[in-house]
Every structure is written in C-alpha cells, then in structure tokens.
Protein backbone atom coordinates (compact mmCIF):
# COMPACT_ATOMS: atom_id res chain seq x y z
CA UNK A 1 -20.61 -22.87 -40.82
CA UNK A 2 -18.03 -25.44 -39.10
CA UNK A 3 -15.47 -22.67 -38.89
CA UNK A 4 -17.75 -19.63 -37.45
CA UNK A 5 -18.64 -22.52 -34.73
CA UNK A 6 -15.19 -23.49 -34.22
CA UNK A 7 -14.27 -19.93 -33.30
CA UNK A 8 -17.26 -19.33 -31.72
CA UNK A 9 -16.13 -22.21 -29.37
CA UNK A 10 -12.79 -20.86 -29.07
CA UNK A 11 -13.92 -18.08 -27.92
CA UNK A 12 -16.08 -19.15 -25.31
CA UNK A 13 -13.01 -20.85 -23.64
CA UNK A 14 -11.57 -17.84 -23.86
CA UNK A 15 -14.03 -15.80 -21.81
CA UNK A 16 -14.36 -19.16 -19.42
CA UNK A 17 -10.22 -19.08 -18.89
CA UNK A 18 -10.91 -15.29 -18.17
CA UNK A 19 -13.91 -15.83 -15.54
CA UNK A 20 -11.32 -17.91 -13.85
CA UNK A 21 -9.06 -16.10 -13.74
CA UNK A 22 -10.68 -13.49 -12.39
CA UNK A 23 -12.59 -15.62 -9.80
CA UNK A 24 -9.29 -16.67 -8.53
CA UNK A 25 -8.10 -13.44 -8.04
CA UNK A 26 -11.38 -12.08 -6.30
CA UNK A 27 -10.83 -15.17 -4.22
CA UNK A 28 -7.30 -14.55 -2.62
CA UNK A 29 -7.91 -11.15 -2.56
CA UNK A 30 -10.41 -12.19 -0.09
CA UNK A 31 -8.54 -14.78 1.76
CA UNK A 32 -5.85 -11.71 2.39
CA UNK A 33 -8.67 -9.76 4.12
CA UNK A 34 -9.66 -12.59 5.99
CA UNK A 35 -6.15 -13.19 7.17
CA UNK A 36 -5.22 -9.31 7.68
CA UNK A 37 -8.64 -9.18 9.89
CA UNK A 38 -7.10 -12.25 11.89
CA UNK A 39 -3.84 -10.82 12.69
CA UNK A 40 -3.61 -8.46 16.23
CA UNK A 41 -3.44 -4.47 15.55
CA UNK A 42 -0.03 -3.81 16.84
CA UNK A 43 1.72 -7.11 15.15
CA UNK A 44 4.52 -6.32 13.41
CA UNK A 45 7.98 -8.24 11.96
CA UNK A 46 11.32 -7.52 11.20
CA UNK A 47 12.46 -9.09 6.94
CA UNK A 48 16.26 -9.61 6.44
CA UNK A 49 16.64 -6.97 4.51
CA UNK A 50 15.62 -4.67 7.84
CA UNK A 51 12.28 -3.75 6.84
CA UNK A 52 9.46 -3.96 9.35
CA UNK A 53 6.05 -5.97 7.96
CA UNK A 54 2.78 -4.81 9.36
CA UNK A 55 -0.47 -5.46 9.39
CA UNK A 56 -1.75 -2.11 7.53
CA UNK A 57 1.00 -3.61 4.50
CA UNK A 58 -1.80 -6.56 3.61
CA UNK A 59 -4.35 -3.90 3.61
CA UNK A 60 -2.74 -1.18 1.70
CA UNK A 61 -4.01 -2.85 -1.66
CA UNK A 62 -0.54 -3.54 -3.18
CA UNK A 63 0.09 -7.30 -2.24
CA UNK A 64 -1.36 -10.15 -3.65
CA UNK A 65 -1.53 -13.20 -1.92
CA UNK A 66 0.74 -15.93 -3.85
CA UNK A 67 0.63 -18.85 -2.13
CA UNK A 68 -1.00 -19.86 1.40
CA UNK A 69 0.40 -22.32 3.85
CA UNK A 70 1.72 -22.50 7.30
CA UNK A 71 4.09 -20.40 8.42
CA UNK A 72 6.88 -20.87 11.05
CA UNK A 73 7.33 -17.42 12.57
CA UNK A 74 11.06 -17.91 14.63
CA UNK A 75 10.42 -14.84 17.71
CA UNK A 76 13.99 -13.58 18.61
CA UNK A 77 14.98 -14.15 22.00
C-alpha cells in the first residue's frame, strides 16, 4: 500500500510540473501578443546578420518569447 501511494504521489508531481509548464507557456505566448499588438504596423528593424525584423514575425506563430526586459533600440543616424 506505501508503494502504490508513493507512486501515486509521484505522479501527481508529475502532472503538477506539467500544468506548469504548460501555464508558463500559455502565459508568454500571451505576453508576445500583447507586445506584437503594442508595436506600430509599419515598424520594422534591421539584425546584423542583414535581416529585417517585423512586426508580422511575432505573429507568425514561430517565436517564443524567451526572456522579457527592456530593450535599448540604437536608431541609425
């Protein structure tokens, strides 16, 4: 009986870990919206590697949003 509870409790941190998970996702998933929504139609930048970032790329479905902080965005003059 104390092992079918053991595992029993095992997995039930297993399926918590997994709600979490999964919460978390749902979550910045979200956040990306919310920041796509923010940003102007026509904004676009330039990456080093010469590839232009728009605003359609956060809403494409293929990025993830990592980490969140401020940005400094350097304009070239």
């Amino acid at each position: 009986e104390h092992e079918g509870l053991a595992q029993a409790l095992n997995l039930i941190k297993d399926v918590i870990v997994q709600v979490d998970a999964q919460v978390s996702l749902y979550e910045k998933e979200s956040r990306l919206r919310d920041i796509a929504s923010k940003m102007e139609p026509k904004s676009l930048g330039k990456i080093k590697d010469g590839r232009v970032f728009r605003k359609e790329d956060l809403s494409q479905g293929r990025r993830k949003l990592l980490y969140e902080g401020m940005v400094n965005w350097k304009a070239a003059s």
